[in-house]
N, C-alpha and C. Protein backbone atom coordinates (compact mmCIF):
# COMPACT_ATOMS: atom_id res chain seq x y z
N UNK A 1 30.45 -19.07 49.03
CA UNK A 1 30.15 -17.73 49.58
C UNK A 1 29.22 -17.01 48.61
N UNK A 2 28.12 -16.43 49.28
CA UNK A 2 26.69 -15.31 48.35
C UNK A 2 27.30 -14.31 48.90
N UNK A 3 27.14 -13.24 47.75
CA UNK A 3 27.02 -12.21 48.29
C UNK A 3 25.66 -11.78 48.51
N UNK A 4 25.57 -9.96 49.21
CA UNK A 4 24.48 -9.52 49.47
C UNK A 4 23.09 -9.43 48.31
N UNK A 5 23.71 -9.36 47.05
CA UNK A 5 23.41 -8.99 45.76
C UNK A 5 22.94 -10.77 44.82
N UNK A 6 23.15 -11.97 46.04
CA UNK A 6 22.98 -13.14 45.62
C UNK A 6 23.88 -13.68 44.69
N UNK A 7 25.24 -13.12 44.06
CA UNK A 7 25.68 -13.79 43.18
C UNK A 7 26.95 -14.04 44.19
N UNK A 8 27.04 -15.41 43.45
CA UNK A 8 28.04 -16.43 44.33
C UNK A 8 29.43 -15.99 44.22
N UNK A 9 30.98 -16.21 45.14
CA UNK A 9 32.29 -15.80 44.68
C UNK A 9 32.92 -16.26 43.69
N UNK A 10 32.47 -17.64 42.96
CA UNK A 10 32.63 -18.78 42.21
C UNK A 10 32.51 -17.75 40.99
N UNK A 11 30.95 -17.44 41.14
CA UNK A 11 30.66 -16.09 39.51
C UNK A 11 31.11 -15.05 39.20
N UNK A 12 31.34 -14.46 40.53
CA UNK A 12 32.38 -13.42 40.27
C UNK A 12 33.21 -13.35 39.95
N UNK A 13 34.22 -14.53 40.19
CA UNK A 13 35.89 -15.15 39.59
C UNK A 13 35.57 -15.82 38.53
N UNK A 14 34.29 -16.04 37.86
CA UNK A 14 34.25 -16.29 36.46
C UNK A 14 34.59 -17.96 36.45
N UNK A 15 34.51 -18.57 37.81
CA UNK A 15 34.76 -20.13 37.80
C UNK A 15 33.29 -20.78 37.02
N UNK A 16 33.59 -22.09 36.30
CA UNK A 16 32.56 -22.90 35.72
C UNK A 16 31.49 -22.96 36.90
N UNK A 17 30.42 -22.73 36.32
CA UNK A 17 29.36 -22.98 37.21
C UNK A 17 29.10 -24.96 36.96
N UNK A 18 28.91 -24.83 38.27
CA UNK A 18 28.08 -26.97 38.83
C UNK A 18 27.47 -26.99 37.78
N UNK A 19 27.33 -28.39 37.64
CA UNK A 19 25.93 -29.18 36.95
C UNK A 19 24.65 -28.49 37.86
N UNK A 20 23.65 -28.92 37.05
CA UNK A 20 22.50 -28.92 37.40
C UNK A 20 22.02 -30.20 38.00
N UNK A 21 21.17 -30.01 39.38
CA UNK A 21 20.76 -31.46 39.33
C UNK A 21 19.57 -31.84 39.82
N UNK A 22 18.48 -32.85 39.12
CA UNK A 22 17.48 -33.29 38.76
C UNK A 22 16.61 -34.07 39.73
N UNK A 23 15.72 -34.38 40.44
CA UNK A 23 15.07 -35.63 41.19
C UNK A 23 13.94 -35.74 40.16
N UNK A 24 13.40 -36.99 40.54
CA UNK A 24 11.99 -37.58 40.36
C UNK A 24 11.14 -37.72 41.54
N UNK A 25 10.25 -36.80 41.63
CA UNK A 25 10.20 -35.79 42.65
C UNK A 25 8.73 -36.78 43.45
N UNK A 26 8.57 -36.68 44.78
CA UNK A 26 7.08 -37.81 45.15
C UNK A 26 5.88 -36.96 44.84
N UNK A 27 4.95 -37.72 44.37
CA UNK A 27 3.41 -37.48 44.08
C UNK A 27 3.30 -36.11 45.06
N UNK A 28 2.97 -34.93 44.45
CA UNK A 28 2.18 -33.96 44.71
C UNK A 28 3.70 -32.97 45.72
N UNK A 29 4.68 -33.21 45.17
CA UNK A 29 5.88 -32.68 45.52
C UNK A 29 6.43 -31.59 44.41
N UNK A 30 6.92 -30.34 44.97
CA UNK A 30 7.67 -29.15 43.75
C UNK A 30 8.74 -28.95 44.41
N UNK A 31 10.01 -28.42 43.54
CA UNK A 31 10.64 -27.56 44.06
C UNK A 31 11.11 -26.61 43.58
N UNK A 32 10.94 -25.90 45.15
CA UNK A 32 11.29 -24.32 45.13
C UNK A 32 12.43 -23.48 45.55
N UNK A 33 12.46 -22.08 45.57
CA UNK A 33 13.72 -21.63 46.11
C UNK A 33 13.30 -20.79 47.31
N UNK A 34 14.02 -21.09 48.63
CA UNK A 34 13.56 -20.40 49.72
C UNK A 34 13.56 -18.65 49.56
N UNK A 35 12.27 -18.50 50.11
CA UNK A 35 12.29 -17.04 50.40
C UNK A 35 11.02 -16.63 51.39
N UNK A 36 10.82 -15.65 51.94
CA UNK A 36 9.60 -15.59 53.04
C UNK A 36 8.38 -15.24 52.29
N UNK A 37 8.34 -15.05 51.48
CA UNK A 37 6.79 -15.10 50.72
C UNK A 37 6.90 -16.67 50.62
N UNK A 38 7.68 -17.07 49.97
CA UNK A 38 7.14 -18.98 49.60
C UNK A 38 6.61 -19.16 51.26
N UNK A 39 7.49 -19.11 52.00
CA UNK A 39 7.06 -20.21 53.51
C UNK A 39 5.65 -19.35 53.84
N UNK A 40 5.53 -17.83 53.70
CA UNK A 40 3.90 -17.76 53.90
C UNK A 40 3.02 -18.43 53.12
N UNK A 41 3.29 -18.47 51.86
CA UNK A 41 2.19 -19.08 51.16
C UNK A 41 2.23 -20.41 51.34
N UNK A 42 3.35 -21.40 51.82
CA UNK A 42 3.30 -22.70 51.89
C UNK A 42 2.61 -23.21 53.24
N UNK A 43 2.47 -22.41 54.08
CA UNK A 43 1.46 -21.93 55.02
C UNK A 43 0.44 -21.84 55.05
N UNK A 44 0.46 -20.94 54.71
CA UNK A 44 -1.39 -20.57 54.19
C UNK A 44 -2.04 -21.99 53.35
N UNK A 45 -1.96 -22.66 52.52
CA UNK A 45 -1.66 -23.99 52.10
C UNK A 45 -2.14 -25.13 53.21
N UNK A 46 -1.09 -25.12 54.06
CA UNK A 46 -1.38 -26.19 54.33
C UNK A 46 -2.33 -25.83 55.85
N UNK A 47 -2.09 -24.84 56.01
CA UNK A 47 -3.69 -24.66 57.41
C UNK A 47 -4.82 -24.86 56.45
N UNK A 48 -5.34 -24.41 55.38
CA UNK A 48 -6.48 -24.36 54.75
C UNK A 48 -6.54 -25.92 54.44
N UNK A 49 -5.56 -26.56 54.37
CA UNK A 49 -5.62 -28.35 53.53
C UNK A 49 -6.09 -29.08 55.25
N UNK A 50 -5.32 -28.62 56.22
CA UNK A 50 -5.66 -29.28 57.40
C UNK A 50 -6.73 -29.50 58.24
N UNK A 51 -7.04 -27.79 57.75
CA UNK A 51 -8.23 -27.27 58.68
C UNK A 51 -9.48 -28.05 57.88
N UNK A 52 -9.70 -27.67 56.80
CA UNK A 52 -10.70 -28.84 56.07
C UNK A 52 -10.89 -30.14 56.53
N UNK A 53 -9.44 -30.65 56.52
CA UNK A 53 -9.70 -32.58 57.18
C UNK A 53 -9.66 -32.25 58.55
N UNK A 54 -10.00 -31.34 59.53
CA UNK A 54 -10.49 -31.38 60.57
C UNK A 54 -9.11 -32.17 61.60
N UNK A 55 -8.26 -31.76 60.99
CA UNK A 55 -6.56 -31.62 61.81
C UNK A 55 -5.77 -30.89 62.17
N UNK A 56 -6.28 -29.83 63.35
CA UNK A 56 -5.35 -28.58 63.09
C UNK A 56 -4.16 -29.07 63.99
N UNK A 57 -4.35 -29.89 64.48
CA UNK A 57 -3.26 -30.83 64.80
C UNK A 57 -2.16 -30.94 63.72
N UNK A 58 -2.21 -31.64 62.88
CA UNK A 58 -1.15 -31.65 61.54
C UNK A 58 -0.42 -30.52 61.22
N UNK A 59 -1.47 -29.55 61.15
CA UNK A 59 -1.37 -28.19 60.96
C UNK A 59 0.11 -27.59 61.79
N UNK A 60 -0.13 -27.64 63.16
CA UNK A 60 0.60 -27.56 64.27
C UNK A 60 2.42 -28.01 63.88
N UNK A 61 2.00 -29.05 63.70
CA UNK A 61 2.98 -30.07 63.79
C UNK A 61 3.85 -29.72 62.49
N UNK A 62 3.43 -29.48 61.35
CA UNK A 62 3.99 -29.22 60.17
C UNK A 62 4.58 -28.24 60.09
N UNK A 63 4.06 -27.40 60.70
CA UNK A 63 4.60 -25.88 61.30
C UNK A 63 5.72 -25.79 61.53
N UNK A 64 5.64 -26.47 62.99
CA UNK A 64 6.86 -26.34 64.11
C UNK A 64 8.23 -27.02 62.67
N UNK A 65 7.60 -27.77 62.00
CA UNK A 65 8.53 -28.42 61.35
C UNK A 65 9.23 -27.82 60.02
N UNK A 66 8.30 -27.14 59.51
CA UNK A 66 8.74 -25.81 58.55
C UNK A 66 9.62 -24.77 59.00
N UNK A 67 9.30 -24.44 60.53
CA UNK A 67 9.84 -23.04 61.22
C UNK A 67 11.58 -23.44 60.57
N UNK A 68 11.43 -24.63 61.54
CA UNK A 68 12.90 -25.19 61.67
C UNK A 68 13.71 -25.55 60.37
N UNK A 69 13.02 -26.15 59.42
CA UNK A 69 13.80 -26.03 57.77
C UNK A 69 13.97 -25.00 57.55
N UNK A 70 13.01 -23.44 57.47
CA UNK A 70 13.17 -22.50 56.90
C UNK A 70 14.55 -21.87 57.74
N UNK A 71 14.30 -22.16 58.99
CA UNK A 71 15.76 -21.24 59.54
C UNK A 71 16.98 -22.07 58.81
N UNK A 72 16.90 -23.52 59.19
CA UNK A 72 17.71 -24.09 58.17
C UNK A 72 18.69 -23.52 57.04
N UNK A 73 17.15 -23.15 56.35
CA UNK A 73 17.95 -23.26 54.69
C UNK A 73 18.24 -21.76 54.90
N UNK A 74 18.35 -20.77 55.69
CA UNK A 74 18.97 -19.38 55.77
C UNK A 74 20.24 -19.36 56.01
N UNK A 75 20.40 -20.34 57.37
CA UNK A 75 21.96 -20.65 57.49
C UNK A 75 22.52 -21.61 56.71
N UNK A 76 22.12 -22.26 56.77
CA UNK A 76 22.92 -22.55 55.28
C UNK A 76 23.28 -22.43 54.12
N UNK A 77 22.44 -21.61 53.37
CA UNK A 77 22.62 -20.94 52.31
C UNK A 77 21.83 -22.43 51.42
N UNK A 78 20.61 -22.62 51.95
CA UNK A 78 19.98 -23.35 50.90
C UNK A 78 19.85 -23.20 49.30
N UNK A 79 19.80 -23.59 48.43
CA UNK A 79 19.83 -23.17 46.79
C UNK A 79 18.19 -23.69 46.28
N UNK A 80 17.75 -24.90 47.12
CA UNK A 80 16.53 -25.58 46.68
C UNK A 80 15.83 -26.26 47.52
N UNK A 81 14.64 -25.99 47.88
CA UNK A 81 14.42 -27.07 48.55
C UNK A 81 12.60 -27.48 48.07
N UNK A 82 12.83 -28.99 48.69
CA UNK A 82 11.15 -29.48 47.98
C UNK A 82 10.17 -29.89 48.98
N UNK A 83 8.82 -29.80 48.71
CA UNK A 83 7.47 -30.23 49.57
C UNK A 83 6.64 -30.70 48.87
N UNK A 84 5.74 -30.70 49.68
CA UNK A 84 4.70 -31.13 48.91
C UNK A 84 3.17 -29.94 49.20
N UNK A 85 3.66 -29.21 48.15
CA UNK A 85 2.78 -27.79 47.67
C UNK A 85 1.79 -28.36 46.57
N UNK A 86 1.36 -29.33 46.17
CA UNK A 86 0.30 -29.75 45.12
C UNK A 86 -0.77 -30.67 45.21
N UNK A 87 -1.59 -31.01 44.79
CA UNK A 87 -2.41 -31.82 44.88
C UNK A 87 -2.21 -33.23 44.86
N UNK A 88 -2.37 -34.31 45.30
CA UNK A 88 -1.75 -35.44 45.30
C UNK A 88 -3.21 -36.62 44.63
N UNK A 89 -2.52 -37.26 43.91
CA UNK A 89 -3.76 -38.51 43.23
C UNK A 89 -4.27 -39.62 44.49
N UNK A 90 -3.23 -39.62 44.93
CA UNK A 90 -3.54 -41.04 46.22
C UNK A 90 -4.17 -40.09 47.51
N UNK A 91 -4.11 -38.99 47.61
CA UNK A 91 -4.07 -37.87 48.93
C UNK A 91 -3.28 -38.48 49.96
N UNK A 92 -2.26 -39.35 49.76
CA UNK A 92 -1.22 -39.67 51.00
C UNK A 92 -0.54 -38.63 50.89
N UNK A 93 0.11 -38.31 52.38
CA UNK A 93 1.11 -36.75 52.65
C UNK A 93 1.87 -37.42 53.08
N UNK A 94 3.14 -36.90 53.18
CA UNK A 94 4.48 -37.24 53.95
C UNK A 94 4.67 -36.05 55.01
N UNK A 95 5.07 -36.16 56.04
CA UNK A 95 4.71 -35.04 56.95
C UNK A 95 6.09 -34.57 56.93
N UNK A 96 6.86 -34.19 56.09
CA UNK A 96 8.16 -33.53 55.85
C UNK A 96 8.21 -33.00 54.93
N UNK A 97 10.10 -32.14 54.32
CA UNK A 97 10.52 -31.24 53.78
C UNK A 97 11.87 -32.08 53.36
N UNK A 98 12.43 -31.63 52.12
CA UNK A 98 14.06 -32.07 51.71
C UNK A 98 14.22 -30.43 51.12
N UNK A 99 15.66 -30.17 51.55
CA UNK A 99 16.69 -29.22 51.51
C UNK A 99 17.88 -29.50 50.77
N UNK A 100 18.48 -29.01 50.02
CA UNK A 100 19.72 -29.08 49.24
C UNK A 100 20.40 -27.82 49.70
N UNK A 101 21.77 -28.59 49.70
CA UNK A 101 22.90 -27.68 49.73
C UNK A 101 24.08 -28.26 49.22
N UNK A 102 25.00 -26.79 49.36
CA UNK A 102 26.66 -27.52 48.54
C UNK A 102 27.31 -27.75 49.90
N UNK A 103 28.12 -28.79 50.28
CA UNK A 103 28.89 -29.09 51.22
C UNK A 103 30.35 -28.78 50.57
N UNK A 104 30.97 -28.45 51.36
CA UNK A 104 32.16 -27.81 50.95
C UNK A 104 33.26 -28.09 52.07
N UNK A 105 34.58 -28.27 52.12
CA UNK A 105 35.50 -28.59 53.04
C UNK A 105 36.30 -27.34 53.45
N UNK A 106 36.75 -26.89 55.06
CA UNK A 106 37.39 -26.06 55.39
C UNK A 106 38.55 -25.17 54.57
N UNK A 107 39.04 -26.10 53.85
CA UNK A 107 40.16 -25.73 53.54
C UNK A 107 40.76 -26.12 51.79
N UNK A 108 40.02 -26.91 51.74
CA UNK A 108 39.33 -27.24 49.93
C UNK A 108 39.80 -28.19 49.46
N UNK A 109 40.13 -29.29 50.60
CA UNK A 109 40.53 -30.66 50.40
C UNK A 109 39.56 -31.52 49.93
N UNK A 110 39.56 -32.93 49.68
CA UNK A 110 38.34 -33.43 49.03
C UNK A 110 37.22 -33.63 50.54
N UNK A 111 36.44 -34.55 50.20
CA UNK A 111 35.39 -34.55 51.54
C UNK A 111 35.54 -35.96 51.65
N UNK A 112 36.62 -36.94 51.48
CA UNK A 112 36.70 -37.68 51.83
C UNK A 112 36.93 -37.70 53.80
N UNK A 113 37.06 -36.56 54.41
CA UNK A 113 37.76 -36.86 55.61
C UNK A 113 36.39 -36.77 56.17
N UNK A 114 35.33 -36.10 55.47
CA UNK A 114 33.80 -35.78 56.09
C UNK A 114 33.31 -36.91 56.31
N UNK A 115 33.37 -38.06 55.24
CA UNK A 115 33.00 -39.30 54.82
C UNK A 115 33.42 -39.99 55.84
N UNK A 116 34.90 -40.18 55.83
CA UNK A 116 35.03 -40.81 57.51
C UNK A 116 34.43 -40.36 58.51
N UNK A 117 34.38 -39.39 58.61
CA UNK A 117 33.41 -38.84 60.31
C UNK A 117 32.52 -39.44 60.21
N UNK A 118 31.47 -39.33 59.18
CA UNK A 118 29.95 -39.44 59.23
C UNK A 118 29.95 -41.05 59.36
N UNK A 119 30.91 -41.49 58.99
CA UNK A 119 30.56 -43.21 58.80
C UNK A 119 31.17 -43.83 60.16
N UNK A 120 32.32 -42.80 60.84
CA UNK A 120 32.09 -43.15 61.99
C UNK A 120 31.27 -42.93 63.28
N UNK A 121 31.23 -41.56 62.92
CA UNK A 121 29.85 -40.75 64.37
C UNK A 121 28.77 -41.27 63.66
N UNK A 122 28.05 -41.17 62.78
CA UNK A 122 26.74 -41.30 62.49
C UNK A 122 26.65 -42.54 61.89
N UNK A 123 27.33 -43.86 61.59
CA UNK A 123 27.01 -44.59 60.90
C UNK A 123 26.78 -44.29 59.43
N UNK A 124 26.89 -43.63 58.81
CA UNK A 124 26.36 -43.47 57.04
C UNK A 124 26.81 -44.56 56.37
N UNK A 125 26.46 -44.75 55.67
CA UNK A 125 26.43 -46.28 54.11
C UNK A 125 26.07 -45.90 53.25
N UNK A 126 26.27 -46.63 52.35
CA UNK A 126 25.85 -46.07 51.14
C UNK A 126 24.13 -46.03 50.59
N UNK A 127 23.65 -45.60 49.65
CA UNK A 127 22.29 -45.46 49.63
C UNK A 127 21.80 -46.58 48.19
N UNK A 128 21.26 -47.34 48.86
CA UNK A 128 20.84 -48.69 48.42
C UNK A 128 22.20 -49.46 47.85
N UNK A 129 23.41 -49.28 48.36
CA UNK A 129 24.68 -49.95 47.58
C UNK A 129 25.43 -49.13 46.73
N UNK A 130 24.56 -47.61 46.45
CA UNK A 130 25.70 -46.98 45.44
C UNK A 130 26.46 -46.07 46.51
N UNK A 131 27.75 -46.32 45.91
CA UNK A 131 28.85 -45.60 47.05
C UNK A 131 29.06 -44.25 46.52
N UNK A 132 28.53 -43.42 45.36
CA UNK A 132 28.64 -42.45 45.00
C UNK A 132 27.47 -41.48 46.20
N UNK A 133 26.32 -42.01 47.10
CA UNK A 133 26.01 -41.57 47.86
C UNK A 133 26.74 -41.90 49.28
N UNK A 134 26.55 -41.09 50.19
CA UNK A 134 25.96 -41.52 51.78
C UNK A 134 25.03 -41.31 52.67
N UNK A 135 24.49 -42.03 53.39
CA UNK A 135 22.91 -41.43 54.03
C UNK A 135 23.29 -41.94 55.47
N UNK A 136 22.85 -41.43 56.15
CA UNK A 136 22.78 -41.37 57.80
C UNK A 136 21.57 -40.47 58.67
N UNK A 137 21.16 -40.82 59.06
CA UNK A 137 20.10 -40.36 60.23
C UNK A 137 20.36 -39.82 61.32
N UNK A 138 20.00 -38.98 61.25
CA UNK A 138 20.06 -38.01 63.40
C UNK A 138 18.36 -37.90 63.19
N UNK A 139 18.56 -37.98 64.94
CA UNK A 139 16.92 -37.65 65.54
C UNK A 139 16.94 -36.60 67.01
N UNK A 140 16.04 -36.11 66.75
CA UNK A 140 15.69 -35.30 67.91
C UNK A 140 14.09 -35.15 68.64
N UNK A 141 14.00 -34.84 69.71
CA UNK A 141 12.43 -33.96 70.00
C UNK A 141 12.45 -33.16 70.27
N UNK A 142 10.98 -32.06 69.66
CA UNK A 142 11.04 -30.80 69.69
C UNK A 142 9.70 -30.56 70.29
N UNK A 143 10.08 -29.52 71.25
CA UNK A 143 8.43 -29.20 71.95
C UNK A 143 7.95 -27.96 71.39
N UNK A 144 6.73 -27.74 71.18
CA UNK A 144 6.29 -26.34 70.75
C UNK A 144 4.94 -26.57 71.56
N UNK A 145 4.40 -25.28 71.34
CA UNK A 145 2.95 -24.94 72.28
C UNK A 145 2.18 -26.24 71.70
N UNK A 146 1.63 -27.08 72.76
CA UNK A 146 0.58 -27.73 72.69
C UNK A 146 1.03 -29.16 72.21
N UNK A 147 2.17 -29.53 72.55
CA UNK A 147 2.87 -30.76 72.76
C UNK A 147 4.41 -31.59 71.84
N UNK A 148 4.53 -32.17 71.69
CA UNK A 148 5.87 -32.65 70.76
C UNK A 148 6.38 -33.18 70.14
N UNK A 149 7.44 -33.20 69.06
CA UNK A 149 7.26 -33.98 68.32
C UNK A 149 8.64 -34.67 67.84
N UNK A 150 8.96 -35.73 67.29
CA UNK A 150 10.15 -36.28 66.86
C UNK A 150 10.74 -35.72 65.54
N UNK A 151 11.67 -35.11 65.49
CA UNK A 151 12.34 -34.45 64.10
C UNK A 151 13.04 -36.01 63.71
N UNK A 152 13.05 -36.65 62.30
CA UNK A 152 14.10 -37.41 62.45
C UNK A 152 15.01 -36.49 60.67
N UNK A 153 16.05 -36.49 60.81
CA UNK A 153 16.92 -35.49 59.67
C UNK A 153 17.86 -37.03 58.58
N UNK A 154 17.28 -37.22 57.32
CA UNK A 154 18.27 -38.19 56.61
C UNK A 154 18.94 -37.05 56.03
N UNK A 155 20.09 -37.50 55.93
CA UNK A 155 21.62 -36.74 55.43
C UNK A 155 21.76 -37.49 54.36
N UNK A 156 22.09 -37.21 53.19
CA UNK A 156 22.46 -37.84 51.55
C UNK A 156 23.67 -37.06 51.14
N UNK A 157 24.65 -36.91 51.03
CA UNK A 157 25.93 -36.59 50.30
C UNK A 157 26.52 -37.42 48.87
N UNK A 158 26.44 -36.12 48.13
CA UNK A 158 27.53 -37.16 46.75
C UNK A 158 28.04 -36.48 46.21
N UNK A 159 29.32 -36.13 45.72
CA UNK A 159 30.14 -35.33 45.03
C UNK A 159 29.35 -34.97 43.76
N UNK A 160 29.44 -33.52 43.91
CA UNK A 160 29.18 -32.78 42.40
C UNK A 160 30.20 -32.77 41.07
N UNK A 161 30.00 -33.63 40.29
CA UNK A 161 30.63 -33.85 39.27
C UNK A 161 31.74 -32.60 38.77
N UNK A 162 32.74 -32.70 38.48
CA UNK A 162 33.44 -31.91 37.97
C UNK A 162 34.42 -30.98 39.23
N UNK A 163 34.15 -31.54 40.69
CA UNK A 163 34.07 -30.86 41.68
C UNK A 163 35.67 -31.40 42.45
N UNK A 164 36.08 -32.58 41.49
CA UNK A 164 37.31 -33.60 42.28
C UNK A 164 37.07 -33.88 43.58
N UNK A 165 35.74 -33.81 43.99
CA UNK A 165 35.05 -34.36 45.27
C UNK A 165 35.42 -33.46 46.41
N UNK A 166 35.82 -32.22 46.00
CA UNK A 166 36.02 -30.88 46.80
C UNK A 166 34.71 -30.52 46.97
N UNK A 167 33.68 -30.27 46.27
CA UNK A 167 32.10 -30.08 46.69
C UNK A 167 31.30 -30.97 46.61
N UNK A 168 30.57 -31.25 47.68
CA UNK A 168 29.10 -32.19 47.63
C UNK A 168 27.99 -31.28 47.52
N UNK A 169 26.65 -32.49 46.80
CA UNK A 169 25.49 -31.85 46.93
C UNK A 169 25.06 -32.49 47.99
N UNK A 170 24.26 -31.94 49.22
CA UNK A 170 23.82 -32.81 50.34
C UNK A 170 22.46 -32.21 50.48
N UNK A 171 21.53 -33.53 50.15
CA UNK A 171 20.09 -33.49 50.48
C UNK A 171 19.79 -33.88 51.80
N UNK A 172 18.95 -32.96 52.71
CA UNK A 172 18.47 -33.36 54.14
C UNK A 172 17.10 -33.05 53.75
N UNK A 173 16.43 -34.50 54.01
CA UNK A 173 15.57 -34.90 54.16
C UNK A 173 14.99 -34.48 55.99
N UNK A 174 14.04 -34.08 56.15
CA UNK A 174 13.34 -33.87 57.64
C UNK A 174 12.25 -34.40 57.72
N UNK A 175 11.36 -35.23 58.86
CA UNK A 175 10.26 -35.46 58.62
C UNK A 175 10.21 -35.63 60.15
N UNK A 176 8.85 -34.99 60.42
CA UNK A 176 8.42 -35.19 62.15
C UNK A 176 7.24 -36.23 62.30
N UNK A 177 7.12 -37.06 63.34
CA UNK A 177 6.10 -37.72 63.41
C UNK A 177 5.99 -37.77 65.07
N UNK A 178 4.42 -38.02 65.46
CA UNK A 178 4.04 -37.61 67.02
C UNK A 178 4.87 -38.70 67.87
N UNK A 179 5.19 -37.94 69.21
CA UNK A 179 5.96 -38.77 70.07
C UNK A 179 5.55 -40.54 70.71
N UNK A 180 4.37 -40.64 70.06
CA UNK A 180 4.01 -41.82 70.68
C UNK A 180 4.01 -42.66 69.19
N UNK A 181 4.43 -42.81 67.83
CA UNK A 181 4.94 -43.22 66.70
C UNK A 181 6.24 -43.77 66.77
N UNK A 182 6.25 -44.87 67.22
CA UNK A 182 7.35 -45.67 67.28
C UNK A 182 8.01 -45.38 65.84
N UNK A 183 9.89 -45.74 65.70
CA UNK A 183 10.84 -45.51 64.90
C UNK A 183 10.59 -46.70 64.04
N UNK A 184 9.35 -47.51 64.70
CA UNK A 184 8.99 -48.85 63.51
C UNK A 184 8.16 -49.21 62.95
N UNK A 185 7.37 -47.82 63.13
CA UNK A 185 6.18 -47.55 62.46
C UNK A 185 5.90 -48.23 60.64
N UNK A 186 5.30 -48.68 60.36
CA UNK A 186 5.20 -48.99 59.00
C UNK A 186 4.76 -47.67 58.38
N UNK A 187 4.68 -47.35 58.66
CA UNK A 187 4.15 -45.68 58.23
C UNK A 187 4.79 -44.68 58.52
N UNK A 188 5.70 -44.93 59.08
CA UNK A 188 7.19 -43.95 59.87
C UNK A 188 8.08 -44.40 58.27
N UNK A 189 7.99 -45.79 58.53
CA UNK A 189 9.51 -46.53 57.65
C UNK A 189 9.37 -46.19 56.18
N UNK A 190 7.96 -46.22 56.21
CA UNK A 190 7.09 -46.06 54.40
C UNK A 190 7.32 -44.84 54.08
N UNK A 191 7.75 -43.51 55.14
CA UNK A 191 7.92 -42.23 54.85
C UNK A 191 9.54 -41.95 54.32
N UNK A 192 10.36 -42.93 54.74
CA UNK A 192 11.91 -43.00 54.93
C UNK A 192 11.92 -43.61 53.49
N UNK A 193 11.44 -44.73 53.43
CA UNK A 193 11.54 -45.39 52.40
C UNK A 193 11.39 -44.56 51.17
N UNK A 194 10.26 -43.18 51.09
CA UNK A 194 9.87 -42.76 49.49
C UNK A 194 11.03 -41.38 49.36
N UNK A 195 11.83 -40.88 50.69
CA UNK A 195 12.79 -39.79 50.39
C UNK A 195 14.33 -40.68 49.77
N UNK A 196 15.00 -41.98 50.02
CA UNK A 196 15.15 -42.97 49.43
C UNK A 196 15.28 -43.02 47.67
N UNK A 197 14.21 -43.49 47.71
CA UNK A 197 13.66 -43.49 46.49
C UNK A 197 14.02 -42.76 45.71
N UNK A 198 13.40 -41.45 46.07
CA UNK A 198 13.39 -40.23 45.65
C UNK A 198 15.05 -39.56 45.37
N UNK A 199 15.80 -39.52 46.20
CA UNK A 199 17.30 -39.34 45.96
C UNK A 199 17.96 -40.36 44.93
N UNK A 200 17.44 -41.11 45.05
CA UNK A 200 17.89 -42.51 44.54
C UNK A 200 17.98 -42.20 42.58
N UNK A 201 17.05 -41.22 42.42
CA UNK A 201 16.43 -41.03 40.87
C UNK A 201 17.76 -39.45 40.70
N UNK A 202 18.54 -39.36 41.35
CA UNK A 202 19.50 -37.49 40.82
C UNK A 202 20.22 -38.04 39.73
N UNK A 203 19.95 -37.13 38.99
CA UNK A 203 20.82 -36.92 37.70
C UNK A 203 21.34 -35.67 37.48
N UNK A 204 22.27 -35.68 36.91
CA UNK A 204 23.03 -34.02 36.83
C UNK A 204 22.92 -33.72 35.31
N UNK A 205 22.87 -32.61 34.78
CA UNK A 205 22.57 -31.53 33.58
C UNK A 205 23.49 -30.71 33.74
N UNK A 206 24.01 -29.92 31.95
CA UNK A 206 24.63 -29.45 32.24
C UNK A 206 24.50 -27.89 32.74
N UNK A 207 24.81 -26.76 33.56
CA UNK A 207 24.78 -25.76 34.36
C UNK A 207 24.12 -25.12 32.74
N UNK A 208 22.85 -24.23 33.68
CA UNK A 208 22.22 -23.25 32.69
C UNK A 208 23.29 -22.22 32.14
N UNK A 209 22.78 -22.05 31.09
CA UNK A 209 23.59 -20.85 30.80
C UNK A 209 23.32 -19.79 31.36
């Protein structure tokens, strides 16, 4: 729970603040903390990057796909989330966003009972074999003015250290690609493959002072 004033109920009761925790982040990727100046300027950004390569198509599409993280990370009470706001050496883009949050259980049991759901409704496994994660996929399509597009959402869960597996950190990965981009795209899979990766590298620190 935030309050209005942003400080959490955890700080107010003077509970240990979480670890900190770390990625190895993809080529020409930052992260930031949501707020409506960032999503204008991450905006402004990427029409000027699009409009140049003569794609306002991308433009479009990245959009519709931002709208929907940014409402995201409001309801949820996002803490971090990453893009790709920088210049890149290879100029390959990933046409998505990853979001962090704390997952937390109704009633402040561990999240083992979450773990069963997800591994039964959604299939989740572990992420490349370590069982300290889980990853699972949902997909959707989304129409906006001037045609539509496939949301697909990876889910990553792993207990926050010190947490007795009462809190997770859960990274959602989002990435849209056009409706006629098959789910077997080598260039669909190559996008799945580097958020992967990328989770694959968390390390935890200890909480700032």
């Amino acid at each position: 729970m935030v309050g209005s004033d942003g400080v959490s109920l955890r700080d107010m009761l003077g509970v240990q603040k979480d670890p900190e925790f770390h990625l190895k982040l993809l080529d020409g990727w930052e992260r930031h903390i949501p707020d409506d100046a960032r999503r204008e300027a991450i905006d402004a950004e990427l029409k000027r990057r699009f409009i140049a390569a003569n794609r306002p198509d991308l433009h479009a599409m990245l959009r519709a796909q931002m709208d929907q993280a940014f409402a995201l990370m409001k309801q949820q009470s996002v803490i971090a989330y990453f893009s790709a706001t920088n210049e890149t050496a290879s100029k390959a883009y990933i046409p998505g966003t990853m979001f962090a949050t704390v997952r937390r259980t109704p009633n402040g049991e561990t999240l083992d009972g979450y773990v069963t759901q997800a591994i039964r409704e959604y299939g989740a496994k572990p992420l490349y074999g370590d069982k300290r994660f889980i990853r699972f996929e949902r997909e959707s399509t989304k129409t906006f003015e001037g045609g539509s597009i496939v949301m697909t959402s990876i889910v990553y869960v792993t207990p926050i250290p010190g947490s007795n597996r009462r809190r997770g950190l859960q990274l959602t990965a989002s990435i849209a690609r056009p409706v006629e981009m098959s789910a077997e795209d080598p260039k669909f899979v190559g996008w799945k493959t580097a958020f992967d990766l990328c989770v694959s590298t968390l390390r935890w620190a200890p909480p700032a002072a």
